[in-house]
Protein backbone atom coordinates (compact mmCIF):
# COMPACT_ATOMS: atom_id res chain seq x y z
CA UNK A 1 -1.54 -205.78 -51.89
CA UNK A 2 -1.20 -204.72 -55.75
CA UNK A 3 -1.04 -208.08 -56.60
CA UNK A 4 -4.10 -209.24 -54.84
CA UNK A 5 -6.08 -206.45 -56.27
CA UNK A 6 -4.68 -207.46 -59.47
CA UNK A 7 -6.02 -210.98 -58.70
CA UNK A 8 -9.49 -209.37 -57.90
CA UNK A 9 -9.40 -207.35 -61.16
CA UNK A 10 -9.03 -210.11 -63.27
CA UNK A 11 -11.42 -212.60 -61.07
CA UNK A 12 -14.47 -209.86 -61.76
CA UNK A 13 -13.78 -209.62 -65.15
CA UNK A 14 -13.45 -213.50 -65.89
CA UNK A 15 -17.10 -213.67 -63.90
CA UNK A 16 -18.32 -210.85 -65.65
CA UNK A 17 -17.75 -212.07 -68.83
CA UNK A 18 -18.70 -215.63 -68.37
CA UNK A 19 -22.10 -213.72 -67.36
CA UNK A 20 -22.35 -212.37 -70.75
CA UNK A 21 -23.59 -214.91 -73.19
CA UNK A 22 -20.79 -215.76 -75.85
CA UNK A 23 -24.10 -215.51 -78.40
CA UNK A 24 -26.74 -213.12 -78.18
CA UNK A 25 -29.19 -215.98 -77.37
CA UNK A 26 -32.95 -214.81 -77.11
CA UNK A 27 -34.15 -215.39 -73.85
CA UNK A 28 -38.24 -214.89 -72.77
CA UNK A 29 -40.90 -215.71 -70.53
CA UNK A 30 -44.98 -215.23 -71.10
CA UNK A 31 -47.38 -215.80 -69.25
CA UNK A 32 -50.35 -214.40 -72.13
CA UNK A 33 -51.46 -212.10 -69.27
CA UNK A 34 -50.61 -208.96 -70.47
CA UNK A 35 -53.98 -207.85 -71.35
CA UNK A 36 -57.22 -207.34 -69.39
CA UNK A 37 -60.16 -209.45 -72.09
CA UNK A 38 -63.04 -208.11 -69.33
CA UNK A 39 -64.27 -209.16 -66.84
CA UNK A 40 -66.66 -212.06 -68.03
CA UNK A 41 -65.59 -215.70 -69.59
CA UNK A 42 -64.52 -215.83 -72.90
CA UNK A 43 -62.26 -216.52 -75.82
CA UNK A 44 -60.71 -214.34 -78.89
CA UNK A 45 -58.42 -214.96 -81.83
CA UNK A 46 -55.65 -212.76 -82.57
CA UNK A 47 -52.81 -212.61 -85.07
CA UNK A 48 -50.18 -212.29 -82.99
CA UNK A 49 -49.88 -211.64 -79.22
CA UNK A 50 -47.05 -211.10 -76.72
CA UNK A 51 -44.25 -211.55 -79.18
CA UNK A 52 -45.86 -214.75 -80.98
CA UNK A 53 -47.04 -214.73 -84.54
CA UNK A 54 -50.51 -216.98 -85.57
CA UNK A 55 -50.50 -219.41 -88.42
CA UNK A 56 -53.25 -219.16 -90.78
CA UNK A 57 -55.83 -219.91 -88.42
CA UNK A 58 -54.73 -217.38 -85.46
CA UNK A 59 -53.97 -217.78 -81.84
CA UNK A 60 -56.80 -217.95 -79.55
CA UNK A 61 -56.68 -216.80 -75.89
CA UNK A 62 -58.76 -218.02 -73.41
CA UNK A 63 -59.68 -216.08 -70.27
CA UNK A 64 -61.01 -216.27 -67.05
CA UNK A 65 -62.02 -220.19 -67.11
CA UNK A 66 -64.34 -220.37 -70.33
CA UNK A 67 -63.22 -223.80 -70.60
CA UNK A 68 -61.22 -224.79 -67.97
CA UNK A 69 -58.47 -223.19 -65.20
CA UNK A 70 -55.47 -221.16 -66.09
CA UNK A 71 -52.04 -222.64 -64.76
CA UNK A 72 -51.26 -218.66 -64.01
CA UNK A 73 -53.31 -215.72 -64.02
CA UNK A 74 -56.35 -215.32 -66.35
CA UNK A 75 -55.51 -216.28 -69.39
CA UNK A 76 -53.99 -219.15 -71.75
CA UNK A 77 -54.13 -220.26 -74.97
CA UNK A 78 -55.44 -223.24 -76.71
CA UNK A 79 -53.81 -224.34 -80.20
CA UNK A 80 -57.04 -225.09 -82.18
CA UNK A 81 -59.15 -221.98 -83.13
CA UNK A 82 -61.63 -222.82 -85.85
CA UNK A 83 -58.85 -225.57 -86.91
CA UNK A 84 -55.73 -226.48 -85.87
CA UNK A 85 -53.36 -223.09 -85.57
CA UNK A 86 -49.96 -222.45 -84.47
CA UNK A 87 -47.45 -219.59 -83.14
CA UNK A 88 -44.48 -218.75 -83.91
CA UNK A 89 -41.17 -216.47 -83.24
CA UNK A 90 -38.26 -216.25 -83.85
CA UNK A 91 -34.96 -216.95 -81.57
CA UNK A 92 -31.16 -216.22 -82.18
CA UNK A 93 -28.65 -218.83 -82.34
CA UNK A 94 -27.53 -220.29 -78.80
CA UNK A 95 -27.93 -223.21 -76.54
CA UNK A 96 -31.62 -223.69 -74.66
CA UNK A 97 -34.03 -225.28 -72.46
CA UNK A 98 -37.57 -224.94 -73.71
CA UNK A 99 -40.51 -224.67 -70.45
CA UNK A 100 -44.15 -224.53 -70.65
CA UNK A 101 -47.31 -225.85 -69.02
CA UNK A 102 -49.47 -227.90 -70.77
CA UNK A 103 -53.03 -228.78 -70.11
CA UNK A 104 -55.33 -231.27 -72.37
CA UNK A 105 -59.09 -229.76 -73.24
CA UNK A 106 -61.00 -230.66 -70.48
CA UNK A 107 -63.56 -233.39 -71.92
CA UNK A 108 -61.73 -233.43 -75.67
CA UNK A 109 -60.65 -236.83 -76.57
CA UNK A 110 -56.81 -237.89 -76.74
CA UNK A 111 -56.51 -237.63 -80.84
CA UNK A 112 -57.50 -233.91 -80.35
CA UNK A 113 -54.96 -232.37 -77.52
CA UNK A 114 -51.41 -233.22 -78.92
CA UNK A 115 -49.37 -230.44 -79.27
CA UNK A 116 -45.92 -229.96 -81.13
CA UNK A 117 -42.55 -228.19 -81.03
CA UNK A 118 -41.17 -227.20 -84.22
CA UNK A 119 -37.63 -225.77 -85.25
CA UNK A 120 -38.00 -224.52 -88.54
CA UNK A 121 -41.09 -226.45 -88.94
CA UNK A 122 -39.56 -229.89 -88.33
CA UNK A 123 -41.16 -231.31 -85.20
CA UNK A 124 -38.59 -231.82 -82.31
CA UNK A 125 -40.65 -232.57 -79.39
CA UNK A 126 -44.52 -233.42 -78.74
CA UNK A 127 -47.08 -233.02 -75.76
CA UNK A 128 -49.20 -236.03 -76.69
CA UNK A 129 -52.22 -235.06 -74.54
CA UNK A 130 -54.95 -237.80 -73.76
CA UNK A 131 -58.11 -237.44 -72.99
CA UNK A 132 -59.31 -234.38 -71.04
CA UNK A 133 -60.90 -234.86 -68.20
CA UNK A 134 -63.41 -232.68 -66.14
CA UNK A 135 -60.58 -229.72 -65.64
CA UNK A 136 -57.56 -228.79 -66.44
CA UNK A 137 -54.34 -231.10 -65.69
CA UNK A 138 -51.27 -228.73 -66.42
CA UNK A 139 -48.31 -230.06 -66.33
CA UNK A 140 -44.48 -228.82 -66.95
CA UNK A 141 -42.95 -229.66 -70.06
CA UNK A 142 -39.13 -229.46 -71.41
CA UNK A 143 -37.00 -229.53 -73.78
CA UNK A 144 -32.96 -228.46 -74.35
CA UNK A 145 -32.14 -227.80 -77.91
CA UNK A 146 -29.34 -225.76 -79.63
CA UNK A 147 -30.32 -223.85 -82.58
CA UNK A 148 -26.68 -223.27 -84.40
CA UNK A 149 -28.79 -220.11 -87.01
CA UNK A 150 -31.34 -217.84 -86.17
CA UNK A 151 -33.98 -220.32 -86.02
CA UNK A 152 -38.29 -219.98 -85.99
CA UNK A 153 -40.17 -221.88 -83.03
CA UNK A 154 -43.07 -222.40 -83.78
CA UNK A 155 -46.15 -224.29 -81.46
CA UNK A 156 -48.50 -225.99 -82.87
CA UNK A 157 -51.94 -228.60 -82.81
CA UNK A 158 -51.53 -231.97 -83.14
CA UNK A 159 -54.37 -234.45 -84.61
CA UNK A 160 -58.10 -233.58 -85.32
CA UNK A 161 -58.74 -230.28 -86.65
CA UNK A 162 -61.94 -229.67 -84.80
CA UNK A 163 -61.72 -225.91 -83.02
CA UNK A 164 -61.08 -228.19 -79.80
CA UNK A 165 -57.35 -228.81 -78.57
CA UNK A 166 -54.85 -228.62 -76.72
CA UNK A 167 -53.55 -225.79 -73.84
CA UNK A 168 -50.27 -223.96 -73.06
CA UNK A 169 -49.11 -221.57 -70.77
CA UNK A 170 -46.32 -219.62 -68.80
CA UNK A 171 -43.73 -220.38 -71.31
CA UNK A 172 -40.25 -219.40 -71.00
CA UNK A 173 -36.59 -220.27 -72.88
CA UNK A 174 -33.64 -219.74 -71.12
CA UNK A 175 -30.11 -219.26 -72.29
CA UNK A 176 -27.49 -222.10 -71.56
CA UNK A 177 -23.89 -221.27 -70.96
CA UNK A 178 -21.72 -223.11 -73.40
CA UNK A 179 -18.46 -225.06 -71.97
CA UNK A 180 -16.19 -222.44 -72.38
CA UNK A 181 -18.10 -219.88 -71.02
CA UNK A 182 -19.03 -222.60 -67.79
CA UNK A 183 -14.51 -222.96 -67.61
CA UNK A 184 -14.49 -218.95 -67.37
CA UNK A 185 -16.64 -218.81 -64.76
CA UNK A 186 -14.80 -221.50 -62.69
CA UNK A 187 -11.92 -220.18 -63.36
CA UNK A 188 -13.05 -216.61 -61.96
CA UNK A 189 -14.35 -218.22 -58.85
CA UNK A 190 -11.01 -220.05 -58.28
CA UNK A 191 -8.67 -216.34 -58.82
CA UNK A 192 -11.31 -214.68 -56.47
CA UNK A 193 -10.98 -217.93 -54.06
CA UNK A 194 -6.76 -217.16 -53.79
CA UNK A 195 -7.45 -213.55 -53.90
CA UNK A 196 -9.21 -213.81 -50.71
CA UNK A 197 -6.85 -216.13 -49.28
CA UNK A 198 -3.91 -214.00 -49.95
CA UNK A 199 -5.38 -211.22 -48.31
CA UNK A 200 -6.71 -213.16 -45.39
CA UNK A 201 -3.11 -214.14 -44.60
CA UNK A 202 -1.92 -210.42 -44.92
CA UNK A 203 -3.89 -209.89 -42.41
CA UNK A 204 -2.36 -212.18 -40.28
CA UNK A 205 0.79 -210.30 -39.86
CA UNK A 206 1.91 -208.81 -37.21
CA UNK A 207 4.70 -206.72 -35.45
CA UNK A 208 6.38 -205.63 -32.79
């Protein structure tokens, strides 16, 4: 009986390690719902919101369908403001996978939607957009990266600088396991797996 609790001891802690990221990777998800704009239609550049910083040019929300449907909720923002603008944050080092929705500008031509991904300003992945049509057309985007430093990710427009472009929203970045931390957790599993065993056939025993 020690020994099996033993077993279990060390099982739980193997798990509950392999839980804990072996990096204190940044994880998120935003939505760019957190505030109310009113009740009507409408737009409004800010400098930063919900844990993003705007370029030069700001980071315009868009709420309750001035120009176009949300993916979720009310709001959304579109990555051309009175030119092409960007947002940024920054992330700790660790291994990821990148999700968002993105939308092209209802009735905006193709050369005005793109959208990129940057890591430390070098462009990693794209949304190309095309050309919008009479609503929205979200659709889920991703990307798996590993930043080895603290590293800045940055979104931003693509193409004509015109105050019309491109839409994102709910994005989130979630925190993969490296290998080692993946072999913990098996091998946790496989100690509580015997552990259970062992007692299963303890309680097997019988006598007279």
């Amino acid at each position: 009986m020690r020994i099996t609790n033993t077993l279990k001891a060390v099982a739980v802690a193997a798990v509950l390690t392999a839980a804990t990221p072996a990096l204190a990777a940044t994880t998120f998800s935003t939505n760019f719902d957190s505030t109310n704009f009113g009740p009507g239609a409408g737009f409004t550049t800010l400098s930063s919101y919900e844990g993003w910083t705007g370029g030069a040019n700001g980071i315009e929300v868009q709420y309750n369908n001035v120009a176009g449907a949300p993916f979720s909720g009310a709001n959304f923002v579109e990555l051309d403001t009175n030119a092409n603008s960007s947002m940024s944050r920054m992330i700790d080092a660790g291994s990821y996978i990148l999700r968002y929705w993105y939308s092209d500008r209802p009735n905006v031509p193709a050369n005005s939607n793109g959208i990129s991904v940057l890591l430390n300003g070098s462009s990693v992945f794209t949304s190309a957009g095309g050309a919008g049509g009479a609503n929205t057309n979200w659709s889920l985007q991703t990307f798996a990266f590993t930043a080895a430093a603290p590293t800045t990710l940055t979104f931003a427009a693509l193409g004509r600088s015109d105050s019309l472009g491109g839409y994102i929203d709910s994005v989130s970045l979630s925190a993969v396991p490296e290998p080692m931390t993946w072999a913990m957790m098996i091998t946790g599993f496989g100690m509580m797996g015997v552990a259970l065993r062992n007692r299963r056939a303890a309680a097997k025993v019988t006598y007279a």
